[in-house]
C-alpha atoms as a PDB file:
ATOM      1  CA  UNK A   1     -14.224 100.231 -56.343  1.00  0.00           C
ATOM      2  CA  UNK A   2     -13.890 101.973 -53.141  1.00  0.00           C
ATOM      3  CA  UNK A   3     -16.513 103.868 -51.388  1.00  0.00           C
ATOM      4  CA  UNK A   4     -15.198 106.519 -48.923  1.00  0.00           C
ATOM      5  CA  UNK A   5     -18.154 107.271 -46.477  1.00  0.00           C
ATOM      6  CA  UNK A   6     -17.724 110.860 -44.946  1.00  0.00           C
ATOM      7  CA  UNK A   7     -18.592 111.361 -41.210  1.00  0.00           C
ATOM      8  CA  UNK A   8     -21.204 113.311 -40.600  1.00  0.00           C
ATOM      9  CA  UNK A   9     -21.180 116.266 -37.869  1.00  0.00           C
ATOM     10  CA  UNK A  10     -22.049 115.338 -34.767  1.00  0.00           C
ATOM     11  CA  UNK A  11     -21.703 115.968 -31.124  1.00  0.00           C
ATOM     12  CA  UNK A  12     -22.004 113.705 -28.095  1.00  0.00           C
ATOM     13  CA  UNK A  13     -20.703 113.612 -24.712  1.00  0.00           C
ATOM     14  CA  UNK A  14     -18.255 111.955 -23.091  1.00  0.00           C
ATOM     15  CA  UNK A  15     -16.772 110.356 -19.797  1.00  0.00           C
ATOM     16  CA  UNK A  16     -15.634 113.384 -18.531  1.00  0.00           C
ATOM     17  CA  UNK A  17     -19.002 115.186 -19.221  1.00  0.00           C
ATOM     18  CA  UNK A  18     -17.435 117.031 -22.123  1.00  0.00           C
ATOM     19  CA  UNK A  19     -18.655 117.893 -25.611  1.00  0.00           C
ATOM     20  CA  UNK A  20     -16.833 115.842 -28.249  1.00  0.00           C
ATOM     21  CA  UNK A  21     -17.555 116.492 -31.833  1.00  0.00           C
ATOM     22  CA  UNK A  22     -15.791 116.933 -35.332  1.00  0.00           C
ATOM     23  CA  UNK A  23     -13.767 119.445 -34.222  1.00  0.00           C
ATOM     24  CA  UNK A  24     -12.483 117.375 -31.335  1.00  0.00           C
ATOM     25  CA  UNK A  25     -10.729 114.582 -33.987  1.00  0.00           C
ATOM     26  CA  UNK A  26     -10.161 117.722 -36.678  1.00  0.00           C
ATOM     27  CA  UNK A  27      -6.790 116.458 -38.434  1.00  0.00           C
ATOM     28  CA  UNK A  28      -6.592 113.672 -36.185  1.00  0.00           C
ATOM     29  CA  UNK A  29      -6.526 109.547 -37.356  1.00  0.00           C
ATOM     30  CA  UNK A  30      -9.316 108.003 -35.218  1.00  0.00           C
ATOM     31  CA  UNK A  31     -11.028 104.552 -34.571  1.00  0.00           C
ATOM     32  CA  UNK A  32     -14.631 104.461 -33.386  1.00  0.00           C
ATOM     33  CA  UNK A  33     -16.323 101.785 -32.056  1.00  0.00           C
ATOM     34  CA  UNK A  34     -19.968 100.671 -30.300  1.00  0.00           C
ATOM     35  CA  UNK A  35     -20.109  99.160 -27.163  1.00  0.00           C
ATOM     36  CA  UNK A  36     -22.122  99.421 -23.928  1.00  0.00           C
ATOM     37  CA  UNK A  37     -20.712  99.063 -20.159  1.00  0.00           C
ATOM     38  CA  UNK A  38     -22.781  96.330 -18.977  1.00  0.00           C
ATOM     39  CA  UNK A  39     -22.224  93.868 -22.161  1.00  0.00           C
ATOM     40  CA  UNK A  40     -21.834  90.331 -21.199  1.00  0.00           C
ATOM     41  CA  UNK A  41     -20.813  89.143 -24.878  1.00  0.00           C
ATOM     42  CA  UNK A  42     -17.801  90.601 -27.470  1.00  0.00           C
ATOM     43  CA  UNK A  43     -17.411  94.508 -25.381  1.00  0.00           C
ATOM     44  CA  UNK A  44     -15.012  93.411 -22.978  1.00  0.00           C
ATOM     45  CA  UNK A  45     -12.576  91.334 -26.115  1.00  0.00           C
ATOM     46  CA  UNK A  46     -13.420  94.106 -28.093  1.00  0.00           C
ATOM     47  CA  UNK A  47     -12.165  96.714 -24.994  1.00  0.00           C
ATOM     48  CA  UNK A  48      -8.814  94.885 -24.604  1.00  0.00           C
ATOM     49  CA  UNK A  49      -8.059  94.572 -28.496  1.00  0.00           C
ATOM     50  CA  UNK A  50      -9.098  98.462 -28.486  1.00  0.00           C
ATOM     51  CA  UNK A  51      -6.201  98.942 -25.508  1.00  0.00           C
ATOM     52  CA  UNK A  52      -4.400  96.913 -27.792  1.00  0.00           C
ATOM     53  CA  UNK A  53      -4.317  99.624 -30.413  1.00  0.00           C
ATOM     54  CA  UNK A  54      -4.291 102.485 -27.957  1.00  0.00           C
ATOM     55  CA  UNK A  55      -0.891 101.151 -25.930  1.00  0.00           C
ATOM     56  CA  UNK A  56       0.914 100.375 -29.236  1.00  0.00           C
ATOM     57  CA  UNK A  57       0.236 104.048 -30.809  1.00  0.00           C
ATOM     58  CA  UNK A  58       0.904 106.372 -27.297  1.00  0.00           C
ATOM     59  CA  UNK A  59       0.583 109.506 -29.058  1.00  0.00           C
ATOM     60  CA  UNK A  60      -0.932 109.168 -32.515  1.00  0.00           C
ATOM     61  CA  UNK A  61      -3.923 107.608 -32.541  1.00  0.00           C
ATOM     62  CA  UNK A  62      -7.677 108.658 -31.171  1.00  0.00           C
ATOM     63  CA  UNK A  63     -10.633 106.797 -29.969  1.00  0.00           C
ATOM     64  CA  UNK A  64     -14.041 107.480 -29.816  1.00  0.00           C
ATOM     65  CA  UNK A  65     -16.354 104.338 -28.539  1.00  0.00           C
ATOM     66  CA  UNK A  66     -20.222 104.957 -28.273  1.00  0.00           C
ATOM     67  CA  UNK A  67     -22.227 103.303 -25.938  1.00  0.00           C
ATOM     68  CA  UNK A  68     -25.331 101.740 -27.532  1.00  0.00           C
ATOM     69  CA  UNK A  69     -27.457 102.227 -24.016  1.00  0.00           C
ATOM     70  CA  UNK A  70     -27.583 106.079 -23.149  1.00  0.00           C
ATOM     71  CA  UNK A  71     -30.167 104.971 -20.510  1.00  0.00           C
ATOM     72  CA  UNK A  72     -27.823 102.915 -18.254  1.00  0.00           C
ATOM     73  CA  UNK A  73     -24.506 104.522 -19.429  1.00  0.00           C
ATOM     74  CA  UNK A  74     -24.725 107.910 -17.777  1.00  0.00           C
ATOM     75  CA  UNK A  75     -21.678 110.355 -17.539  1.00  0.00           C
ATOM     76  CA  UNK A  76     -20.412 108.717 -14.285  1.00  0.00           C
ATOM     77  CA  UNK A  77     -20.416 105.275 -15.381  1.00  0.00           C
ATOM     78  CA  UNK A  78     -18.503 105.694 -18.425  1.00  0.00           C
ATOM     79  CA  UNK A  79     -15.805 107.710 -16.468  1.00  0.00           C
ATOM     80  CA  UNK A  80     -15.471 104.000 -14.194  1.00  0.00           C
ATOM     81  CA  UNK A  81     -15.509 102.283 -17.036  1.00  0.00           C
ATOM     82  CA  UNK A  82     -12.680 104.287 -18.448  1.00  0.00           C
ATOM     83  CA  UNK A  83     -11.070 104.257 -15.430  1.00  0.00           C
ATOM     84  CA  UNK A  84     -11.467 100.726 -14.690  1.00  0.00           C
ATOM     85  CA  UNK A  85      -9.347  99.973 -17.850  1.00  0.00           C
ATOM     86  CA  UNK A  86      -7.213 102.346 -17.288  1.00  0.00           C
ATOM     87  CA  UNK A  87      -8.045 105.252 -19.114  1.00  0.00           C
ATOM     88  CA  UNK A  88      -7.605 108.601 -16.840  1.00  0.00           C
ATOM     89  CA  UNK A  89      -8.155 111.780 -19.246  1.00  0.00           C
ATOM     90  CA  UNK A  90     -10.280 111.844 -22.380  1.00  0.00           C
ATOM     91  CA  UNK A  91      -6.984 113.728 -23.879  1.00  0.00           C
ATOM     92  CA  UNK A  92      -6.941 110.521 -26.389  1.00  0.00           C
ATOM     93  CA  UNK A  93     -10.445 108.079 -25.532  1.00  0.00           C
ATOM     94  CA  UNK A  94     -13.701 109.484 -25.454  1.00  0.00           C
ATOM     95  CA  UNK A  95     -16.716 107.069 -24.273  1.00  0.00           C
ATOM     96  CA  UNK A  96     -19.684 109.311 -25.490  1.00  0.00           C
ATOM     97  CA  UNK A  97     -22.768 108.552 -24.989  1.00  0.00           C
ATOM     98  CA  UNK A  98     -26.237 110.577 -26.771  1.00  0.00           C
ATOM     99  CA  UNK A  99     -29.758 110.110 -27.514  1.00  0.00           C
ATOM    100  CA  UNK A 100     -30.755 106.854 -28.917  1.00  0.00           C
ATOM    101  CA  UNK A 101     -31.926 108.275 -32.198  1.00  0.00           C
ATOM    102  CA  UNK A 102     -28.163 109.874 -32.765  1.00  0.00           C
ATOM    103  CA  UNK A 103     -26.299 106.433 -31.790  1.00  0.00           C
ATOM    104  CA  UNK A 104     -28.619 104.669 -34.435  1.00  0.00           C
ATOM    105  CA  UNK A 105     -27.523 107.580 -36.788  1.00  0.00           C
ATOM    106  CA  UNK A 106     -24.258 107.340 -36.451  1.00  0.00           C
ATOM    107  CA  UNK A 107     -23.835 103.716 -36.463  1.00  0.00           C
ATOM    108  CA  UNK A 108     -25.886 103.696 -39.768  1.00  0.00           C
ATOM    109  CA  UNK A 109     -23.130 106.121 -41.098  1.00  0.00           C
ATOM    110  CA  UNK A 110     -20.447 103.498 -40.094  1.00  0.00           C
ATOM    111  CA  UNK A 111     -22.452 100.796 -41.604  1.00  0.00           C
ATOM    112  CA  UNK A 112     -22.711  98.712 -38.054  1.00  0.00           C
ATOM    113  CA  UNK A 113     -25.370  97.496 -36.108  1.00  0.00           C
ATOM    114  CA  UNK A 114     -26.492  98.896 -33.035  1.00  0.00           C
ATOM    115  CA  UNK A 115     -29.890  98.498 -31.866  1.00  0.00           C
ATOM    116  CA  UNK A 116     -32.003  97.424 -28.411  1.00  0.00           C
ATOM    117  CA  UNK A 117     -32.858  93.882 -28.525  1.00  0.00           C
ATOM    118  CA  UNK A 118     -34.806  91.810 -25.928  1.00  0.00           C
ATOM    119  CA  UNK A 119     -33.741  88.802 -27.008  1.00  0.00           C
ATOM    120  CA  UNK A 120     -30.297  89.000 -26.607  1.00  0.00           C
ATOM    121  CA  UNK A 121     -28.265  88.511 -23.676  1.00  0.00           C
ATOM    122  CA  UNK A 122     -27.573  92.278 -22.319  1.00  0.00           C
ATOM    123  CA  UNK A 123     -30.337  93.341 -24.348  1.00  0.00           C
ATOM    124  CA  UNK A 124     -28.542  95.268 -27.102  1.00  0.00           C
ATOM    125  CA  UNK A 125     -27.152  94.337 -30.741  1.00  0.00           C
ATOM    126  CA  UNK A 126     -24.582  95.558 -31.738  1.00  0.00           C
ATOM    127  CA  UNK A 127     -21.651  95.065 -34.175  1.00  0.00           C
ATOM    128  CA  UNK A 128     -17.696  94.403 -33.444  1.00  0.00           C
ATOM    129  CA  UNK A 129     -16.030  96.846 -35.646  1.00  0.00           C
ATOM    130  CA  UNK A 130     -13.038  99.015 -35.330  1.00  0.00           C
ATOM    131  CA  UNK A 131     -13.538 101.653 -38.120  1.00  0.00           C
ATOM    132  CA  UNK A 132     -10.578 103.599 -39.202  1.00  0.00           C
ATOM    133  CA  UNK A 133     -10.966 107.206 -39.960  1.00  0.00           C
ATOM    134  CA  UNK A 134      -8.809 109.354 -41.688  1.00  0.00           C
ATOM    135  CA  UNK A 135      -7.553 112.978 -40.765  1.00  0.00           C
ATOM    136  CA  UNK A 136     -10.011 114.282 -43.508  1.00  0.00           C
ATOM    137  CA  UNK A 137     -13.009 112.543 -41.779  1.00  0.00           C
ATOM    138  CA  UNK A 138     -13.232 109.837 -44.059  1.00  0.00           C
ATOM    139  CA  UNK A 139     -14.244 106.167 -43.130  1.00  0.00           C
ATOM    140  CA  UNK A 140     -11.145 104.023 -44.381  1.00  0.00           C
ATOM    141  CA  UNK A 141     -11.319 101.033 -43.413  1.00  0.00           C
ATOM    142  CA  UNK A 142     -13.749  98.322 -41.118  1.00  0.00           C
ATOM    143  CA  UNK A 143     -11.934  95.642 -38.545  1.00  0.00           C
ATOM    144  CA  UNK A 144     -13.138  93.111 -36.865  1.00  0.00           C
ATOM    145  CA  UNK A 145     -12.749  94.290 -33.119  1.00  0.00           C
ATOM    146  CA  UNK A 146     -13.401  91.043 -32.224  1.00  0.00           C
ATOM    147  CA  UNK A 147     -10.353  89.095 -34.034  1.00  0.00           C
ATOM    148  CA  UNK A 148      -6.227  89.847 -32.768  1.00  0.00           C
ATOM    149  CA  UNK A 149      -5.374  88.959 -36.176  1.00  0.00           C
ATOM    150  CA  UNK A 150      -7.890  91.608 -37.797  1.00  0.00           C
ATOM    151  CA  UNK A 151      -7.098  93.856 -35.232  1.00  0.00           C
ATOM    152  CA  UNK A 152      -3.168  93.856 -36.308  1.00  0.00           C
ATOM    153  CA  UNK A 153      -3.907  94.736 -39.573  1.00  0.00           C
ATOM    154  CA  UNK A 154      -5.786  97.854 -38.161  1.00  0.00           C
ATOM    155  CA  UNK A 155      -2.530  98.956 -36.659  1.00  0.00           C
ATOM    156  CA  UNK A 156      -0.712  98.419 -40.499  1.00  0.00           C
ATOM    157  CA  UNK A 157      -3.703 100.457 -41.816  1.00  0.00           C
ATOM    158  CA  UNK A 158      -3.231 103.204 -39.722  1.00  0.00           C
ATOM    159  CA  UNK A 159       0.770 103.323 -40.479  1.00  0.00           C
ATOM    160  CA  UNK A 160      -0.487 104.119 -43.878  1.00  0.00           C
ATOM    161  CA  UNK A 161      -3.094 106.870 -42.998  1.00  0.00           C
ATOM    162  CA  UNK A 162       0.362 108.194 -40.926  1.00  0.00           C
ATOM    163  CA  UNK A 163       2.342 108.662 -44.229  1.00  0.00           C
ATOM    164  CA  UNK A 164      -0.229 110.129 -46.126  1.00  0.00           C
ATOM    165  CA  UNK A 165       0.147 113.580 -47.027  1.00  0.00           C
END
């Protein structure tokens, strides 16, 4: 038994200062994740697997990653981040950032983790998940962002969205 989680409406902004919301991945496959600029634990594995995805699907694929710290990750230092990966437009990758309260909203919808934490190095928790999302908005699938292995069976996953009709 399956349960297909919806995506709620939301709105956020992103690296380029833009708004991004539903209508932004309407009838588009996407993969979200939760990360924060200055994490010194699984962001920057998670970042390159996440590259990993974007570089093998050029034109097919979106990306929406939400920073868990909307105090430190402002507008400007998402766009170096973005930047400093390689990422030029937000045609395809949108870092977003929003109020705390919406990040812990959405992250409940996804069923990950994403809180402030003093105890932890960086001071945030936060899970390693790709999710996959469907061109009807529906949560499809969970990956560990984390794990190459994991993360290639995103990429079959998302050949199967693909031939959906």
């Amino acid at each position: 038994d399956t349960i297909i989680k919806t995506v709620p409406t939301f709105e956020f902004t992103n690296q380029m200062g833009n708004k991004v919301n539903n209508e932004t991945f309407k009838d588009q496959i996407y993969v979200v994740d939760f990360f924060f600029t200055s994490c010194p634990g699984i962001c920057p594995v998670m970042t390159r697997n996440m590259l990993k995805v974007h570089d093998a699907f050029p034109e097919n694929i979106n990306f929406i990653s939400h920073s868990v710290d909307p105090k430190r990750d402002t507008i400007q230092k998402l766009d170096k981040y973005a930047k400093k990966i390689g990422i030029e437009t937000d045609e395809r990758w949108h870092f977003v950032r929003a109020p705390k309260e919406e990040i812990s909203r959405m992250a409940e919808t996804y069923m990950v983790i994403a809180y402030e934490a003093s105890t932890v190095s960086g001071g945030f928790e936060h899970g390693g998940q790709f999710i996959l999302v469907d061109k009807n908005q529906f949560v499809r699938g969970f990956y560990d962002g984390t794990d190459e292995e994991t993360v290639d069976k995103l990429l079959l996953g998302r050949e199967v969205l693909f031939n959906e009709k």
